[in-house]
Protein backbone atom coordinates (compact mmCIF):
# COMPACT_ATOMS: atom_id res chain seq x y z
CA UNK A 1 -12.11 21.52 -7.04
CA UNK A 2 -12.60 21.71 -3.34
CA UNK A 3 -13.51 18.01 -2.74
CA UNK A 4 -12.58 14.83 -4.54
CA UNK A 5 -13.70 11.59 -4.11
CA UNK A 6 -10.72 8.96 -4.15
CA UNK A 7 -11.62 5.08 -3.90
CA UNK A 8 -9.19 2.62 -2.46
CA UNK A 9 -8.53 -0.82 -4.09
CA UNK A 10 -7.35 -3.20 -1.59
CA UNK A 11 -6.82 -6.83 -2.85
CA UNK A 12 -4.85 -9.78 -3.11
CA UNK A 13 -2.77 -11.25 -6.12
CA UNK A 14 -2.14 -14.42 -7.80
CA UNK A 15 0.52 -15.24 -10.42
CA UNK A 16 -1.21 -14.19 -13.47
CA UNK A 17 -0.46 -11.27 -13.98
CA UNK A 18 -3.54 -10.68 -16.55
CA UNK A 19 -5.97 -11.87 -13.98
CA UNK A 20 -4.48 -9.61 -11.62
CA UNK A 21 -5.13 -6.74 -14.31
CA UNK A 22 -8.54 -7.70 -14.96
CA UNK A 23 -9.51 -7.77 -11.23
CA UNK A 24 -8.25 -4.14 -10.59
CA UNK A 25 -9.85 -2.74 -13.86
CA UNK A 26 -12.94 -4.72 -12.24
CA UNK A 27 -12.59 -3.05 -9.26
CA UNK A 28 -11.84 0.28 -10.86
CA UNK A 29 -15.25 -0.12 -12.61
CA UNK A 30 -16.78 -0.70 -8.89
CA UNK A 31 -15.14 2.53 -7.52
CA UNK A 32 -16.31 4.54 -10.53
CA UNK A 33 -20.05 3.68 -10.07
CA UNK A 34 -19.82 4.21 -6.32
CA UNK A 35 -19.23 7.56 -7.69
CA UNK A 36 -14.95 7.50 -7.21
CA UNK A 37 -13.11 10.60 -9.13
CA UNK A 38 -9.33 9.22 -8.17
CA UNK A 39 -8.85 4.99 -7.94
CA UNK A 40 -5.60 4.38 -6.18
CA UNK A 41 -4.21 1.22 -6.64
CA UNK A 42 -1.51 -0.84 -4.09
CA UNK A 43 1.80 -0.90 -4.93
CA UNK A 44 3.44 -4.09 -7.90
CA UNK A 45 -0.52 -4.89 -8.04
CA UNK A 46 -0.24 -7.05 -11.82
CA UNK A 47 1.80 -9.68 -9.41
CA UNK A 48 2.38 -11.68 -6.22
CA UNK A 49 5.15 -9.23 -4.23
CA UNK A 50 7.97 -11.07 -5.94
CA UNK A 51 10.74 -9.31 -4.00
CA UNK A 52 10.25 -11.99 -0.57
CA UNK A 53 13.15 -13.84 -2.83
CA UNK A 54 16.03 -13.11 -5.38
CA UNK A 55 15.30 -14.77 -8.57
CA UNK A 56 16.28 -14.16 -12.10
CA UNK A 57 12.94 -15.27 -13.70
CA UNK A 58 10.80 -12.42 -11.80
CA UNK A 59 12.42 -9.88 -14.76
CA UNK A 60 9.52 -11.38 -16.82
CA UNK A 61 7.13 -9.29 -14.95
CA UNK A 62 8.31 -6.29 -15.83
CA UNK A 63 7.02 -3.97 -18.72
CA UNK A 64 8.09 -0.56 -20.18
CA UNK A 65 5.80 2.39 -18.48
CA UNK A 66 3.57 3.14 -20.52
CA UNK A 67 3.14 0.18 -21.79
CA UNK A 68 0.62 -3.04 -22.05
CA UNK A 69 -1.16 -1.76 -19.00
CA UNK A 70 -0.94 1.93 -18.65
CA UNK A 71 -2.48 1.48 -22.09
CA UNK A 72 -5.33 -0.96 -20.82
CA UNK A 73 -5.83 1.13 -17.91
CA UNK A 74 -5.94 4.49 -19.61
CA UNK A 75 -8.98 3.01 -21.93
CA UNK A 76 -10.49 2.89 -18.71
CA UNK A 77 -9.84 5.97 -17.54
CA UNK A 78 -11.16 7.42 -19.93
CA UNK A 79 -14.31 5.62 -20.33
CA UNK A 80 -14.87 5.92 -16.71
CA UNK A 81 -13.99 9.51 -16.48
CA UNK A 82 -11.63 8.40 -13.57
CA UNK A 83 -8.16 9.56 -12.46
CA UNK A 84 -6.03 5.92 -11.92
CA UNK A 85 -2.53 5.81 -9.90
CA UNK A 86 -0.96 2.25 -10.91
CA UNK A 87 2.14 0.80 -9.35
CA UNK A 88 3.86 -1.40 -11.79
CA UNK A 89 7.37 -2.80 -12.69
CA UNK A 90 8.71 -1.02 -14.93
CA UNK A 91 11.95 -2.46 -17.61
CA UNK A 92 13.48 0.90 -18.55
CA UNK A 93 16.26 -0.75 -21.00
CA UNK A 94 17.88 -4.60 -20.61
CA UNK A 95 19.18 -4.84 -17.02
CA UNK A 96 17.48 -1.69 -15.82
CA UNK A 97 14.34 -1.52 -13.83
CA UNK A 98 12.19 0.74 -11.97
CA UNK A 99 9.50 0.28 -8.67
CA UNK A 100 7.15 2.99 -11.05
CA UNK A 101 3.97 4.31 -10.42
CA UNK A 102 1.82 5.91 -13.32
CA UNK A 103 -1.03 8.30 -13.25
CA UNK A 104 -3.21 8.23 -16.37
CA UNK A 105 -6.13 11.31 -15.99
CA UNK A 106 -9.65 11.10 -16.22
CA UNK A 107 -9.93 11.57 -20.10
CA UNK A 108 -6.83 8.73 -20.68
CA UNK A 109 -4.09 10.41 -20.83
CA UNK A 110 -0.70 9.68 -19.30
CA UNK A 111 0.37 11.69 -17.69
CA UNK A 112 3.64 10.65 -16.79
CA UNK A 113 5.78 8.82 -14.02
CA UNK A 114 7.24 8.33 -9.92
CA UNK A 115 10.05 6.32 -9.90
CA UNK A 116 10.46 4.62 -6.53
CA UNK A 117 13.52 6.58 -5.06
CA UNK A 118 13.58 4.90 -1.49
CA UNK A 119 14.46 1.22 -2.39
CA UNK A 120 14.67 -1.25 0.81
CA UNK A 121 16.43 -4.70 1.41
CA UNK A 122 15.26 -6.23 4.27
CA UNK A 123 14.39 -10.01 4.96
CA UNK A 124 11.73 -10.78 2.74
CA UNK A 125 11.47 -7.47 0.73
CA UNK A 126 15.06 -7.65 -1.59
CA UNK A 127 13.86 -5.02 -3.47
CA UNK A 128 17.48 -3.88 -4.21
CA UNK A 129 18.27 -7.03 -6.02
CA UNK A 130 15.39 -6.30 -8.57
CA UNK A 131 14.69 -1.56 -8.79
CA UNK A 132 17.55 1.19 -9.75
CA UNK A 133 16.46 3.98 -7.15
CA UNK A 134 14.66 6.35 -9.11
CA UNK A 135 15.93 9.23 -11.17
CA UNK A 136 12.88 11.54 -11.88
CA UNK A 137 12.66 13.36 -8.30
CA UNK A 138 9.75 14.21 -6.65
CA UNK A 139 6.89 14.43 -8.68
CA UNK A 140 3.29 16.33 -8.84
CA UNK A 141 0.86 15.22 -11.28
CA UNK A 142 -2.00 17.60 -12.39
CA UNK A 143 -5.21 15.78 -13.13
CA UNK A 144 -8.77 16.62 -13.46
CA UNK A 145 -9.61 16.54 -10.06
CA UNK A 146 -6.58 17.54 -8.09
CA UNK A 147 -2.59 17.39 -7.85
CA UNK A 148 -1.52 14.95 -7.09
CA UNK A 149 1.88 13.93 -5.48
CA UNK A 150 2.60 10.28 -5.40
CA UNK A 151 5.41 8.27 -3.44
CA UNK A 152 5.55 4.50 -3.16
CA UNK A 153 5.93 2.08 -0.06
CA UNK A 154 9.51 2.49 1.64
CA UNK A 155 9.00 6.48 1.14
CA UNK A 156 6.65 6.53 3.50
CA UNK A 157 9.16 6.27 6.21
CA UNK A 158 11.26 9.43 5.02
CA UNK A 159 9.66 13.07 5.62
CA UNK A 160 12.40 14.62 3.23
CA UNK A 161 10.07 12.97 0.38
CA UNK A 162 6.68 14.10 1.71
CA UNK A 163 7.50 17.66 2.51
CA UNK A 164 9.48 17.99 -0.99
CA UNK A 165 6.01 16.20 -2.90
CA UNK A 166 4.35 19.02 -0.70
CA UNK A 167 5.96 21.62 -1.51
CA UNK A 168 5.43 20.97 -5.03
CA UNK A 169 2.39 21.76 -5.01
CA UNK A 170 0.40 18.36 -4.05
CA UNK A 171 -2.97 18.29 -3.15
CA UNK A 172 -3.00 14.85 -1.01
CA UNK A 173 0.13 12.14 -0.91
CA UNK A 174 -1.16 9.10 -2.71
CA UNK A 175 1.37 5.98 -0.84
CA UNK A 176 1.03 2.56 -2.89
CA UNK A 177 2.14 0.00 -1.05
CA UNK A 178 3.17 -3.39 -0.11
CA UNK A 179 4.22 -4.37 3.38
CA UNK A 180 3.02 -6.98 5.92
CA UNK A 181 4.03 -8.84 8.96
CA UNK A 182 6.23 -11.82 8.63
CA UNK A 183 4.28 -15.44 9.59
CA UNK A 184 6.35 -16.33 12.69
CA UNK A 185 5.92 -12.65 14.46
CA UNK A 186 4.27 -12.20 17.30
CA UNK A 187 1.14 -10.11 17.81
CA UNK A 188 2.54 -7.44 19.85
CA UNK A 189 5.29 -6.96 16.94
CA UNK A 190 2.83 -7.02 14.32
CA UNK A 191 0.69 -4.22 16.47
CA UNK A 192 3.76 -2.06 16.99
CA UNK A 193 4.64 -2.65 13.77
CA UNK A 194 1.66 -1.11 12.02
CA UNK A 195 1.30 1.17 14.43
CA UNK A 196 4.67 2.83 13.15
CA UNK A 197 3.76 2.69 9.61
CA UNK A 198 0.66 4.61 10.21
CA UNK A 199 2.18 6.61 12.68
CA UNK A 200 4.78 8.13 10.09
CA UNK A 201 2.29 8.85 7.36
CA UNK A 202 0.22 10.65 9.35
CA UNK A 203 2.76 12.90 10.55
CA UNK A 204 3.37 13.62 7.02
CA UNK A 205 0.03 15.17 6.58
CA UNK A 206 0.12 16.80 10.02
CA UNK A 207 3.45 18.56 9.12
CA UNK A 208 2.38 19.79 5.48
CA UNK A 209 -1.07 20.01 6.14
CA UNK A 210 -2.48 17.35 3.16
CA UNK A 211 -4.55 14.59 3.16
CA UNK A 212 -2.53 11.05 3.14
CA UNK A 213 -3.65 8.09 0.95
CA UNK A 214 -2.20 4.95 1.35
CA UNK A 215 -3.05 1.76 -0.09
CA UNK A 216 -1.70 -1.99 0.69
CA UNK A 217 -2.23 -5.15 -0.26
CA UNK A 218 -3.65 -7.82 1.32
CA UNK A 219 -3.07 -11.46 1.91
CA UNK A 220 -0.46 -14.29 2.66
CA UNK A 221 2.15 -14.32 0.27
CA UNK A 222 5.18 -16.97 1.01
CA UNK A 223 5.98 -15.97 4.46
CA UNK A 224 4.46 -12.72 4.67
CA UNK A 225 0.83 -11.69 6.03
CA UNK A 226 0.63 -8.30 3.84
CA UNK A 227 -1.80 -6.37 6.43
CA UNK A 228 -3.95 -4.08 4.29
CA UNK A 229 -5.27 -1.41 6.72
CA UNK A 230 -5.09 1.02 3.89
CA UNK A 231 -6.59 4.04 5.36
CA UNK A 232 -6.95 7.94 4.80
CA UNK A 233 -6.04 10.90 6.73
CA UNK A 234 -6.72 14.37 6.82
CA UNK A 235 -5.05 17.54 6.99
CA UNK A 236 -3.93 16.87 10.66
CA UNK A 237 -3.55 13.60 10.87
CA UNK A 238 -7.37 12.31 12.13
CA UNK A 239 -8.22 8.81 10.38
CA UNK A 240 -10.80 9.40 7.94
CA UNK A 241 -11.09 5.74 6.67
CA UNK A 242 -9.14 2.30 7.47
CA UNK A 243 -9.82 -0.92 6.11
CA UNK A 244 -9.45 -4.02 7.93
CA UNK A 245 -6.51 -6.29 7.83
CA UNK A 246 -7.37 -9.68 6.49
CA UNK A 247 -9.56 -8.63 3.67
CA UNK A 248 -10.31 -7.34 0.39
CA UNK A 249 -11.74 -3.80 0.32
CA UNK A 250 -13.13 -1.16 -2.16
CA UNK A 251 -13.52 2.21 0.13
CA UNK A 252 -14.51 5.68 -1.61
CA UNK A 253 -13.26 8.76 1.33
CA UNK A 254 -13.82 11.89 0.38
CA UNK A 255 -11.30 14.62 0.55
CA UNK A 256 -12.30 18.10 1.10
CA UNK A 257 -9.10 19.87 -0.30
CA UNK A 258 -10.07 23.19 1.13
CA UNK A 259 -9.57 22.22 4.47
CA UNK A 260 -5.79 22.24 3.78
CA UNK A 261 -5.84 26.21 3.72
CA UNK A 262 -7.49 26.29 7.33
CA UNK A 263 -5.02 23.85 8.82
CA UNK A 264 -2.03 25.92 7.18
CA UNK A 265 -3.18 28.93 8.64
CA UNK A 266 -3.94 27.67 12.38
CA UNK A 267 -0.72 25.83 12.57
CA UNK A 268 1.68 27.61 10.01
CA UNK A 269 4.41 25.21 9.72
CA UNK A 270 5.11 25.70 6.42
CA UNK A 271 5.27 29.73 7.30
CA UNK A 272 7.62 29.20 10.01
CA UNK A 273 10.26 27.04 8.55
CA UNK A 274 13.67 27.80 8.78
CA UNK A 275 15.08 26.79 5.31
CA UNK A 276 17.94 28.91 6.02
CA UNK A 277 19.14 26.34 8.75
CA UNK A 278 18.58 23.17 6.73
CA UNK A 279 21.85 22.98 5.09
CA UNK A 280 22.75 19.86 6.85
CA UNK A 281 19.83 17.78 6.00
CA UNK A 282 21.79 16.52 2.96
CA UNK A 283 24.78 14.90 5.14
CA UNK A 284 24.20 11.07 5.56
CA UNK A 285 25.00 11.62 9.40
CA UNK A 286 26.63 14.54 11.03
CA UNK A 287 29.56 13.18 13.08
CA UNK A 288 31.38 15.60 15.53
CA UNK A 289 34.55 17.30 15.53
């Protein structure tokens, strides 16, 4: 299919995690009669972004993938005759847990699984203390509509995962996500700050020549402002879409797949790559003699 329509579910959370459920299936249902073919949704979005602290208790949240809601949302799916990405904590076995995102097709089935593999710990995102890095690679997911490759938040700052997904096949990069300014920043920070996340993910569609979905929350949690500007970008890197920053938003972009080949061809990165040179990428740092 040369174009897809993919809607974008910005929104805030609360601490019920079933209200939080019901308000994305809600907004599923939006996206699907605004004519949507792919509903992203932002990253941990059954919860308040409980990683701003260390605490025993926020295990609860998590559930085995699939589970209770890949099972509620894949009802939908396939009621809706929608694709759904959904970011979700997953509990693997006691003590282990996952940052996972599942993809569930447009006729309800799962169809499988990205486990986070980039897992920060910063000052108000201790996301070590809570996710095992993931184990399941790089993953493309064929649905109805397109292939999809999926990564999740902190991957969006590493090209080695975006050209990988890429290569795999992928379509478009679908980026769930959850990241915001802290309260006591200033505005040129918060600017710059954006401006880099942004920055990065467009790149990655610039340099493998896909479109780039990402999708944040929105809304002050503890002391973080989560800035939403989820936004969409083509094939080389033009903004398609971007929602504002202090509000919830339901956006359907349309991606026209096809343009992929045209970009490709006029700038042929992925022709002109030397793999046989690359050997080094997989040192941490390369120190000299």
């Amino acid at each position: 299919m040369a174009k897809v329509q993919v809607g974008l579910v910005q929104m805030s959370c609360t601490s019920n995690k079933q209200e939080n459920l019901d308000k994305a299936i809600g907004k599923i249902r939006d996206a699907a009669a605004q004519g949507a073919q792919v509903v992203c949704l932002q990253e941990l979005f059954t919860s308040l972004y409980f990683c701003d602290e260390e605490d025993y208790d926020n295990f609860r949240l998590a559930e085995p993938v699939p589970g209770p809601s890949t099972d509620a949302l894949s009802k939908v799916a396939e009621e809706l005759n929608v694709v759904i990405v959904a970011s979700l904590f997953e509990k693997r076995a006691e003590g282990l847990y996952h940052n996972t995102t599942a993809v569930l097709d447009a006729d309800g089935t799962y169809l499988g699984k990205y486990r986070k593999m980039h897992i920060p710990d910063d000052p108000g995102f201790y996301e070590k203390f809570y996710f095992t890095p993931g184990d399941l690679g790089y993953k493309v997911f064929k649905t109805s509509y397109a292939k999809i490759g999926v990564l999740i938040c902190w991957d969006q700052w590493y090209p080695e995962a975006a050209r990988i997904t890429a290569l795999m096949g992928a379509d478009f990069l679908v980026y769930p996500t959850a990241i915001g300014w802290a309260t006591t920043q200033d505005e040129r920070t918060n600017i710059e700050q954006y401006g880099a996340w942004q920055t990065i993910q467009r790149s990655h569609a610039v340099a493998n020549g896909v479109p780039v979905v990402s999708v944040n929350r929105v809304g002050r949690e503890a002391g973080i402002e989560f800035w939403g500007g989820s936004f969409v970008a083509n094939p080389f890197g033009t903004i398609l879409y971007q929602a504002p920053h202090d509000e919830e938003t339901l956006k359907i972009v349309e991606l026209d797949l096809s343009k992929s080949d045209r970009y490709r061809t006029h700038w042929p990165f992925l022709r002109d790559r030397r793999i046989d040179s690359y050997s080094q990428i997989t040192k941490r740092y390369i120190d000299e003699d």
